[in-house]
Protein backbone atom coordinates (compact mmCIF):
# COMPACT_ATOMS: atom_id res chain seq x y z
CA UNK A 1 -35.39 28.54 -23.84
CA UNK A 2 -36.35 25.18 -24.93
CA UNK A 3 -38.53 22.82 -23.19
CA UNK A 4 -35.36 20.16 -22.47
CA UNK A 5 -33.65 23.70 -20.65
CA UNK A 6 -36.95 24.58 -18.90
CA UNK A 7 -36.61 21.06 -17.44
CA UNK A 8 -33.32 21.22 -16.58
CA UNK A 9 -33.43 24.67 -14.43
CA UNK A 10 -36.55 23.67 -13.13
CA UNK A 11 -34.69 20.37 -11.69
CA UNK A 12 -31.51 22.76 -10.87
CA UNK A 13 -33.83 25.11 -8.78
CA UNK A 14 -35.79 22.49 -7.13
CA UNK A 15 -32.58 19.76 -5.78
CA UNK A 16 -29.37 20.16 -3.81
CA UNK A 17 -28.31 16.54 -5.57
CA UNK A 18 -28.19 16.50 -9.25
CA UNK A 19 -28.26 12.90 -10.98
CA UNK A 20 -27.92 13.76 -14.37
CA UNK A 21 -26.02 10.13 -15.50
CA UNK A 22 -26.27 8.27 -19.01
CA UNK A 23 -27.63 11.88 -20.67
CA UNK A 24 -25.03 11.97 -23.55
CA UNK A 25 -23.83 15.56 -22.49
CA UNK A 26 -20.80 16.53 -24.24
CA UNK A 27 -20.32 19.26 -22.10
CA UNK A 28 -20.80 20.83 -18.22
CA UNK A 29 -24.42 22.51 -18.61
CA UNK A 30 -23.75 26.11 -17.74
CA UNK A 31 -27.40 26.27 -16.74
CA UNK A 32 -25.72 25.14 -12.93
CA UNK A 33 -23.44 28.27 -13.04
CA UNK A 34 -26.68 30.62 -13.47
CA UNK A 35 -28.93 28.69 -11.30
CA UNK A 36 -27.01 25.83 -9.35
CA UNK A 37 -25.09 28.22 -6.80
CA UNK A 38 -27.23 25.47 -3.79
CA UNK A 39 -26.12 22.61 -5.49
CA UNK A 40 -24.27 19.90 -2.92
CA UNK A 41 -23.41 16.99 -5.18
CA UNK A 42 -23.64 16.76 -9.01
CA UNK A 43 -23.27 13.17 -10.86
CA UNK A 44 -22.15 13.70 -14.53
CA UNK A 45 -21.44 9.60 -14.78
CA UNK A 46 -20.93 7.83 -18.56
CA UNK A 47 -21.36 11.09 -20.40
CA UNK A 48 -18.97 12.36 -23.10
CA UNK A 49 -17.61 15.14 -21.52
CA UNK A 50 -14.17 16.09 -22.67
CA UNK A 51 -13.50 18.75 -20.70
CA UNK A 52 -14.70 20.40 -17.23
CA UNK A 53 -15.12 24.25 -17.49
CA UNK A 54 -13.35 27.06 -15.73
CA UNK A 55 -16.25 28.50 -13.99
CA UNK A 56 -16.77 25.23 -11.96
CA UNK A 57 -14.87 27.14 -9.76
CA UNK A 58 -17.92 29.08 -8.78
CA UNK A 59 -19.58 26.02 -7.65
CA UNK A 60 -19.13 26.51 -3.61
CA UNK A 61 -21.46 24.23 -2.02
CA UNK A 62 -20.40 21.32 -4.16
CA UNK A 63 -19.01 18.38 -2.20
CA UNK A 64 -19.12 15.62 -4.23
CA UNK A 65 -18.29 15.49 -7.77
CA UNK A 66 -18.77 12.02 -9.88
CA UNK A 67 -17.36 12.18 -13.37
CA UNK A 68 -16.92 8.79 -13.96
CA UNK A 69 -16.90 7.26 -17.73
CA UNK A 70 -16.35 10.60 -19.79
CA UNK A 71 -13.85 11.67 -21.92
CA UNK A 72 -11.49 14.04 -20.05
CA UNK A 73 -7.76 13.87 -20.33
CA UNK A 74 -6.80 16.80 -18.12
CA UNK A 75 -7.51 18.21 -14.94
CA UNK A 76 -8.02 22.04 -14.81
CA UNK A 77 -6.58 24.30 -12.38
CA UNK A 78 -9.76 25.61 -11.22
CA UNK A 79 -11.46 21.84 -10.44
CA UNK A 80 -8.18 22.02 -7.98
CA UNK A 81 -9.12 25.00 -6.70
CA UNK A 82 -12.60 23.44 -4.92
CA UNK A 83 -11.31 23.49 -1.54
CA UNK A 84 -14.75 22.58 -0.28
CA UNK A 85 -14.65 18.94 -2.39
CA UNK A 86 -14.83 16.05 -0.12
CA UNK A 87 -15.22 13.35 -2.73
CA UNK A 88 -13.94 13.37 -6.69
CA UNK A 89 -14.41 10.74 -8.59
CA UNK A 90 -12.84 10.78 -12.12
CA UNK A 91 -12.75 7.01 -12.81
CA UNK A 92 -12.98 5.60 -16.45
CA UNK A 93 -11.16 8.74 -18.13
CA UNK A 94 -8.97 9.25 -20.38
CA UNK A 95 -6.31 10.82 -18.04
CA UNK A 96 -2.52 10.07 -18.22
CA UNK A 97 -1.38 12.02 -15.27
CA UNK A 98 -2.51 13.94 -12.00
CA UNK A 99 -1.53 17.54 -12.12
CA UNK A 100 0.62 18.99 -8.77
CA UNK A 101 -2.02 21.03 -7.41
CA UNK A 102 -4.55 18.56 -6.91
CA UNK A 103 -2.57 18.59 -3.26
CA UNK A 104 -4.61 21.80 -2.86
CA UNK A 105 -7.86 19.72 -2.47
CA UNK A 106 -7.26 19.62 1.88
CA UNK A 107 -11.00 18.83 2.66
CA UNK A 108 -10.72 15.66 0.61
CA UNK A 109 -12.39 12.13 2.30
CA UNK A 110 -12.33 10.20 -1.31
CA UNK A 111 -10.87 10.37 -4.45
CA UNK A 112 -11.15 7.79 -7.05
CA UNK A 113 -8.78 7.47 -10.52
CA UNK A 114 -9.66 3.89 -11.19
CA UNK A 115 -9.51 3.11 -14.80
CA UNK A 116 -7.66 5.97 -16.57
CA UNK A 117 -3.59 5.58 -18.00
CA UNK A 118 -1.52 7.37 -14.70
CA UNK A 119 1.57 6.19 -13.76
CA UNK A 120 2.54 8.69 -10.85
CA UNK A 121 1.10 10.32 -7.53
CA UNK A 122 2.38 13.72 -7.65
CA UNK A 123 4.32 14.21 -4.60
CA UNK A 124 2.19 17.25 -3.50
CA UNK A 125 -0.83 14.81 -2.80
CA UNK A 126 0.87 14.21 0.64
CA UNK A 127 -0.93 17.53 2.10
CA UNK A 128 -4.56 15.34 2.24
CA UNK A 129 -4.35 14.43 5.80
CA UNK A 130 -8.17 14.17 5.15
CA UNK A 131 -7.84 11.64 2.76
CA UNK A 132 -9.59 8.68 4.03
CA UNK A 133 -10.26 6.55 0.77
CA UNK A 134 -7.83 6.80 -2.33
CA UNK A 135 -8.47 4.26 -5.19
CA UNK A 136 -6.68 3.76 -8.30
CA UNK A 137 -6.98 0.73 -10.06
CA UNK A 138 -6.82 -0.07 -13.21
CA UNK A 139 -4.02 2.38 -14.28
CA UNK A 140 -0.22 1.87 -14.75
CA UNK A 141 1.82 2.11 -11.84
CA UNK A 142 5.30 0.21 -10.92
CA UNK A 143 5.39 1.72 -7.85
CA UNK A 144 3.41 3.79 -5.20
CA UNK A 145 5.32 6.35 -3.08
CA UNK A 146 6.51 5.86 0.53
CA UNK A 147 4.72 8.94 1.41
CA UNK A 148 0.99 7.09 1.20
CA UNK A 149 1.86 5.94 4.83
CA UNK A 150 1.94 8.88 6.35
CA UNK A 151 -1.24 10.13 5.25
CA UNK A 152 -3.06 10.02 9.10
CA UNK A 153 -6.43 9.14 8.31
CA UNK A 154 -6.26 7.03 5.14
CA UNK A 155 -8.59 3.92 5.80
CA UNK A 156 -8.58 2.17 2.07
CA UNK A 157 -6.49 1.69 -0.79
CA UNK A 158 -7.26 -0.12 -3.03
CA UNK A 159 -4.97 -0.28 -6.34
CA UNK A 160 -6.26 -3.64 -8.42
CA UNK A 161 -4.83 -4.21 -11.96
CA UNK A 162 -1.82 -1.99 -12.34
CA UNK A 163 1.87 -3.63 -12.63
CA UNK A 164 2.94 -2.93 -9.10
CA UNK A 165 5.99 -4.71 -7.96
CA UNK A 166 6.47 -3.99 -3.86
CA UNK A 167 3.98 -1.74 -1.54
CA UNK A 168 5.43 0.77 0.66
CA UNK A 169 7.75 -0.31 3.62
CA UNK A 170 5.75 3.15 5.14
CA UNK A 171 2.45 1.64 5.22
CA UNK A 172 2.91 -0.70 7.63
CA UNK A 173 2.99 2.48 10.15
CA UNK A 174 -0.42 3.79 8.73
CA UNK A 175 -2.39 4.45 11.95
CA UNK A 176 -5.59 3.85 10.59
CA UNK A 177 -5.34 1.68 7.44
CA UNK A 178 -8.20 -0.86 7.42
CA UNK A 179 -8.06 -1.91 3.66
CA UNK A 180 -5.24 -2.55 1.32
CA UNK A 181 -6.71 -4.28 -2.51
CA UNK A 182 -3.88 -4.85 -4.46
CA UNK A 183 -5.13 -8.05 -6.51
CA UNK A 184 -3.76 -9.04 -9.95
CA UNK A 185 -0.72 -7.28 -9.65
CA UNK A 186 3.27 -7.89 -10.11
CA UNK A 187 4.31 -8.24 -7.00
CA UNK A 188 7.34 -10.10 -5.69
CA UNK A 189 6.75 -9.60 -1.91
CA UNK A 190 4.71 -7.58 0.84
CA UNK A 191 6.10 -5.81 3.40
CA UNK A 192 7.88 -8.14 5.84
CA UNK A 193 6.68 -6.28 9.44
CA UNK A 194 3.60 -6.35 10.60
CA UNK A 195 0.82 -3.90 10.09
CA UNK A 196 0.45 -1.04 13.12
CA UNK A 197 -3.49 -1.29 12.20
CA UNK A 198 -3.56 -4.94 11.11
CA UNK A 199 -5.67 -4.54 7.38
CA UNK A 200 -7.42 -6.97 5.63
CA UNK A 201 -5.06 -7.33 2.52
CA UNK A 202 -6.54 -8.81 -0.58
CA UNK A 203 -3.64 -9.61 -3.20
CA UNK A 204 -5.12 -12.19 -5.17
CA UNK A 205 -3.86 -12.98 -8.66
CA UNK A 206 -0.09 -11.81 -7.84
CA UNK A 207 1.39 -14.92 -9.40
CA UNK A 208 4.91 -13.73 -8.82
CA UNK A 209 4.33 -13.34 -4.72
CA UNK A 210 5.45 -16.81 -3.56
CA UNK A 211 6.11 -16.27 -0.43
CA UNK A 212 5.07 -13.97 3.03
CA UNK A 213 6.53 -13.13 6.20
CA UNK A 214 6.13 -14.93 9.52
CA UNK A 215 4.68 -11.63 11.28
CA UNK A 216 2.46 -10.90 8.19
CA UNK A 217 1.05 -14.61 8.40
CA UNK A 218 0.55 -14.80 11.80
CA UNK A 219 -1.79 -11.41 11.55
CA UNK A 220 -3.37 -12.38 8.35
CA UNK A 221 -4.37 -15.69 10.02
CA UNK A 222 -6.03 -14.12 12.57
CA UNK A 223 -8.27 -12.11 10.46
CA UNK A 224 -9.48 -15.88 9.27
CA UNK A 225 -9.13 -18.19 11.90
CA UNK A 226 -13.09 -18.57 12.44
CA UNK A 227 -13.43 -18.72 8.66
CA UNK A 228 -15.10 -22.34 7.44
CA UNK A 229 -12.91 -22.30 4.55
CA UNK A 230 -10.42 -25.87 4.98
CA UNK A 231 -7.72 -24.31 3.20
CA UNK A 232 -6.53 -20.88 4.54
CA UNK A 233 -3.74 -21.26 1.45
CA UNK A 234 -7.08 -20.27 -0.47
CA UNK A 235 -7.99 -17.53 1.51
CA UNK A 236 -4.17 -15.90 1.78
CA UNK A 237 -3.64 -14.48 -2.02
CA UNK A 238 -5.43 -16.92 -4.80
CA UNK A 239 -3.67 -17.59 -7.47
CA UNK A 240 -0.15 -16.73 -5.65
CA UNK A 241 2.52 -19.11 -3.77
CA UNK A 242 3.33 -20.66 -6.75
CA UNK A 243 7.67 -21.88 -7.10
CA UNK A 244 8.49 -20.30 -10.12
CA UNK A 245 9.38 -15.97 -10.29
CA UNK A 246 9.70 -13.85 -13.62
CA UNK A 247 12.36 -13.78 -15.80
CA UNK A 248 12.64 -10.23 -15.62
CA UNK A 249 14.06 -9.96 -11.85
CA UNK A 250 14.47 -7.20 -9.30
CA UNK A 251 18.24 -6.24 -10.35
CA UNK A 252 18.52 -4.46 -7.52
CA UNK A 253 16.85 -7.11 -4.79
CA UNK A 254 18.78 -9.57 -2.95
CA UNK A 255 17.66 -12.71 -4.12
CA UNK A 256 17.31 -16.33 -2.11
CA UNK A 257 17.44 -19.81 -4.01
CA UNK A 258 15.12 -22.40 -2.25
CA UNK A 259 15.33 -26.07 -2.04
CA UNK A 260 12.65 -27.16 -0.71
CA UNK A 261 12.55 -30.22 1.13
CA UNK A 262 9.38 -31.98 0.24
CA UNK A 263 7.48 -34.72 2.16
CA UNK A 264 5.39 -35.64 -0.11
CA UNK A 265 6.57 -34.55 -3.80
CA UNK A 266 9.96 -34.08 -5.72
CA UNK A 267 12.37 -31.60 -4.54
CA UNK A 268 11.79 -28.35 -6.08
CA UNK A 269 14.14 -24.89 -5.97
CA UNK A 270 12.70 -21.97 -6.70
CA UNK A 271 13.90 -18.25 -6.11
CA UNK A 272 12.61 -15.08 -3.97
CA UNK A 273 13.25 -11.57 -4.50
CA UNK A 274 13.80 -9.87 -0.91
CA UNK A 275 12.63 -6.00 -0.11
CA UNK A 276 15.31 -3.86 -2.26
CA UNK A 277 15.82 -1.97 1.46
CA UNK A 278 17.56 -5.57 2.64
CA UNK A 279 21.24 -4.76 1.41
CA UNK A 280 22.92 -7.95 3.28
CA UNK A 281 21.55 -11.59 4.26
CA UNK A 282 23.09 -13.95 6.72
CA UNK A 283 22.20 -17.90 6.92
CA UNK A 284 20.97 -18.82 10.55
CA UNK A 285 24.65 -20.29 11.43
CA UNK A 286 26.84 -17.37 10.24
CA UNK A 287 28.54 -15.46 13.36
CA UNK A 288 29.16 -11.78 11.62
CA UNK A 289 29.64 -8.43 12.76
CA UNK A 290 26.64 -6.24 11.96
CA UNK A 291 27.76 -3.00 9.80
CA UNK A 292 28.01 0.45 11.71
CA UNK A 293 25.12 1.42 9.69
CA UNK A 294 23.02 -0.63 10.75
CA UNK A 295 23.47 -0.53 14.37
CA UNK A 296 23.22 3.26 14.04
CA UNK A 297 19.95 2.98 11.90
CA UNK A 298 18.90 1.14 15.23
CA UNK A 299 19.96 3.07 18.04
CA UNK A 300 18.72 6.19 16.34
CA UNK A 301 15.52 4.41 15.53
CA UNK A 302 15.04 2.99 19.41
CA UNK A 303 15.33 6.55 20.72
CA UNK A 304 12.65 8.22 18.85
CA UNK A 305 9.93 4.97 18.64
CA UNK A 306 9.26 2.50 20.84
CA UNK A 307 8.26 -0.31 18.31
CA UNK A 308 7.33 -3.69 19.52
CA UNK A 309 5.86 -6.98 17.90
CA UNK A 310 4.25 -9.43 19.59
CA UNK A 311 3.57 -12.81 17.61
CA UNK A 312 2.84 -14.95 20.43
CA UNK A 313 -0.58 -13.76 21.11
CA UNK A 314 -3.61 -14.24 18.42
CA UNK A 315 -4.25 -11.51 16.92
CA UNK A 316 -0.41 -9.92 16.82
CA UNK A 317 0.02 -7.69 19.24
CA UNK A 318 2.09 -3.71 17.31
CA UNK A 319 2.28 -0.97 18.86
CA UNK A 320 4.73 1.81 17.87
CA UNK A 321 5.05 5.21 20.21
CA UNK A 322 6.95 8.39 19.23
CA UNK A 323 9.52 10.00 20.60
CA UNK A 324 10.69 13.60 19.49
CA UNK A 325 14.51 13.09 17.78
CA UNK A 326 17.25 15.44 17.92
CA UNK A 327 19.73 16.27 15.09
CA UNK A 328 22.53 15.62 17.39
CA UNK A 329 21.24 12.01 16.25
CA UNK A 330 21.61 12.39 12.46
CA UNK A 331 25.00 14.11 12.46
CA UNK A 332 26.61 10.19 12.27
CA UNK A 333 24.92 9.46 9.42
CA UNK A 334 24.57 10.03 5.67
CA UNK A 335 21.39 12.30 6.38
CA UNK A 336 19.00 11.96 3.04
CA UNK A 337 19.26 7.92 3.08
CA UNK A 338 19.24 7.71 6.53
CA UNK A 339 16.32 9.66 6.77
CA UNK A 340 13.89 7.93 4.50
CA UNK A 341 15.12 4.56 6.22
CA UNK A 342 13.79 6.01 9.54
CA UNK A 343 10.54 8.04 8.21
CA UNK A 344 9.94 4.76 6.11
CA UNK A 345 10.37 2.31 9.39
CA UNK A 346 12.14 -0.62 9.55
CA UNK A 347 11.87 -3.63 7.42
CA UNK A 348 11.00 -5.86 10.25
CA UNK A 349 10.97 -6.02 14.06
CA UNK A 350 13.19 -9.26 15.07
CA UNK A 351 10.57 -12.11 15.54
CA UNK A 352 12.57 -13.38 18.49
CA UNK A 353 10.06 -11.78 20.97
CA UNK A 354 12.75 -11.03 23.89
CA UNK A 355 14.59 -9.17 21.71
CA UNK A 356 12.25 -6.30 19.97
CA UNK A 357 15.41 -4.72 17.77
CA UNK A 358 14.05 -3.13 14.48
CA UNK A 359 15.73 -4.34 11.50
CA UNK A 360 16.68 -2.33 8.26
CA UNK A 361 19.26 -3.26 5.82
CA UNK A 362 20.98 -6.26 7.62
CA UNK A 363 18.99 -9.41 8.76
CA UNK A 364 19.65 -12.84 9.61
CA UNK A 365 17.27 -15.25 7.50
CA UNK A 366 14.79 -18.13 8.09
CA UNK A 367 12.93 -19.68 5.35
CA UNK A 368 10.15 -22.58 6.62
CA UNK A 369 6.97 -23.30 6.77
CA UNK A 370 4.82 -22.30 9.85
CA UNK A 371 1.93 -24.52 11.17
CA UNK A 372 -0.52 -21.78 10.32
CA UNK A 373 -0.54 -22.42 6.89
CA UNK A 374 -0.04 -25.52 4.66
CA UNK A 375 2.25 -24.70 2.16
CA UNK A 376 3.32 -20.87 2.07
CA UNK A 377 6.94 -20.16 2.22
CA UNK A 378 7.24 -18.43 4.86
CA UNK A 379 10.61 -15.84 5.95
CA UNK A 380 11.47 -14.55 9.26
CA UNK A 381 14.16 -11.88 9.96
CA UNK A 382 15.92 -11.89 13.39
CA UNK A 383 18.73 -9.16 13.70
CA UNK A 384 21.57 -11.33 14.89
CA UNK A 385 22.78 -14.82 15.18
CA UNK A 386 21.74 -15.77 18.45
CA UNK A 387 18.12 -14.27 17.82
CA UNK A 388 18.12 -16.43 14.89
CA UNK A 389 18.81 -19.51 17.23
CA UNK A 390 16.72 -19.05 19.69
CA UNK A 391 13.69 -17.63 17.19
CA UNK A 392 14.87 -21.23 15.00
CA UNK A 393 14.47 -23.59 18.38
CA UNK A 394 10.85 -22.49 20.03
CA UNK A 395 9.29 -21.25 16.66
CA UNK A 396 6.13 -23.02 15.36
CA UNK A 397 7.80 -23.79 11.77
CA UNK A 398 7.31 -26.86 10.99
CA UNK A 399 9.99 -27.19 7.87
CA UNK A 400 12.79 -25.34 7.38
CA UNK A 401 14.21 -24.73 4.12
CA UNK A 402 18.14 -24.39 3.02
CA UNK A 403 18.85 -21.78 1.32
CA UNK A 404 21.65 -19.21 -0.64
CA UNK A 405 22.28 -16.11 -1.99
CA UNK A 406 22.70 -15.81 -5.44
CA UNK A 407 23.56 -12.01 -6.04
């Protein structure tokens, strides 16, 4: 044995943390399989490993993993197989997807992909109701799946620099959700209800989002209303609320033209792209029948949750209660869609406080500008006409802008 190995098992016998970064290993040292079986946490950062080894297994006590900055574009079986791992960090990789059975890692607080080539959560991933920090920035995703919401103890997510278009309707249910970083992204909108846990949301840099919703202002004011800063169009999303959108629309997304009246500056029209769950828009002064679907969406809905918003106190006052649902309330709708509407909650609670209705595929539309902020665009959904009236008379907007659907 060489004097660099003597070293190494002498450090191996004599720690429980191994920091063994910047070392140029170009491989797992099996000298932690013979000697390592105490070992607790094990950093392997900016090496050049290219693969992790099958006996890694083996490694029991290990609880935290940090592989960031090596080479490694798959992950084995058996590194799923660590049910004892409560953080794994494979950051700055060369990995292009996330196999299925990482969903077998239950014990999981923290897992990091930041910096790697994925594109897709596997579906499986939705068993880590331990999951408490998940961060992938840096990587190549559209779109993240509804499913994130419901993981129960998820605290931060934080998804920078990826080519995300929309968040998850679901997360606005997430019971404990106290982070959401989502900065220099694609994104056309946020969700339009308010947040159960009320976040801090950073989404700088999303110069296609030009425009947020009256409950999500109202909460994300809150958060700075003791803030110094003059401007609070600085602190809510630099570098966004701009008038013009990407050529490359939403297809499937109602969009809104804009004219903006302006006090102070030329006229200026501009177009939004709405959530792709909104299927039909009506102006504040159109008297129409809401579709069947729709009002069963929100009887069903009102029988299993109690779901109420409260904008008129500072900060916004959500609270959502469960209510078991019986299949006797399904059998009157298509069941699959209908489903993920529910599961996924509704895309808005009607801001006309008396009224409470949750709102999912049929809204009546006001586009303004609220006193909170100076010159967001700002939308509120009320589920009827005369919610949209009475919302329109004692609401704090301060300019109202005309507006029409153009698909």
């Amino acid at each position: 044995m060489d004097s660099d190995s003597t070293e190494m098992v002498k450090e191996i016998k004599n720690k429980v943390i191994l920091h063994w970064n910047c070392r140029g290993l170009v491989e797992f040292p099996e000298a932690i399989r013979t000697y390592g079986a105490h070992i607790q946490e094990i950093y392997l950062k900016w090496n050049k490993l290219t693969t992790l080894p099958p006996w890694i297994i083996e490694l029991f006590n290990v609880t935290n993993l940090y592989i960031y900055g090596n080479l490694i574009k798959e992950v084995p079986l058996e590194l799923c197989q660590m049910n004892q791992l409560t953080v794994l960090d494979l950051s700055a990789n060369k990995l292009e997807q996330i196999p299925s059975y990482i969903g077998n890692l239950i014990s999981l607080k923290s897992l990091l992909f930041n910096d790697n080539s994925i594109s897709k959560l596997p579906f499986e991933m939705n068993k880590m109701h331990n999951l408490e920090i998940l961060s992938i920035s840096g990587n190549k995703f559209v779109a993240l799946p509804e499913w994130i919401g419901s993981l129960p103890k998820l605290k931060e997510l934080t998804a920078d620099n990826n080519c995300l278009k929309e968040l998850p309707n679901r997360l606005t249910l997430s019971p404990q959700l106290s982070i959401i970083s989502v900065c220099s992204n694609r994104l056309r909108y946020l969700p339009l209800n308010g947040f159960v846990s009320s976040p801090c949301i950073r989404f700088d840099a999303n110069v296609y989002l030009n425009y947020l919703s009256y409950p999500l202002v109202h909460q994300l004011t809150a958060q700075i209303q003791d803030s110094f800063v003059q401007s609070q169009r600085n602190v809510l999303g630099y570098g966004c609320f701009t008038t013009h959108c990407e050529n490359n629309t939403l297809r499937t997304n109602i969009k809104l033209k804009i004219k903006i009246n302006a006090l102070h500056e030329k006229d200026t029209d501009f177009t939004i792209d709405l959530p792709r769950q909104l299927l039909k828009v009506h102006n504040i002064h159109e008297n129409k029948v809401i579709s069947l679907w729709e009002l069963a969406l929100r009887k069903v809905y009102t029988e299993r949750y109690k779901h109420t918003l409260n904008i008129s106190v500072s900060p916004i006052s959500i609270n959502v209660q469960y209510e078991p649902i019986t299949i006797r309330n399904y059998q009157k709708l298509d069941f699959n869609v209908s489903c993920n509407l529910l599961m996924n909650g509704p895309i808005s609670i009607c801001v006309n406080f008396q009224c409470q209705q949750p709102i999912f595929t049929e809204a009546w539309i006001i586009v303004g500008i609220s006193h909170y902020t100076e010159s967001i665009t700002t939308v509120a959904l009320c589920c009827c006409k005369r919610c949209a009236a009475e919302f329109s008379k004692h609401s704090n907007m301060i300019i109202r802008h005309s507006w029409h659907c153009i698909n």
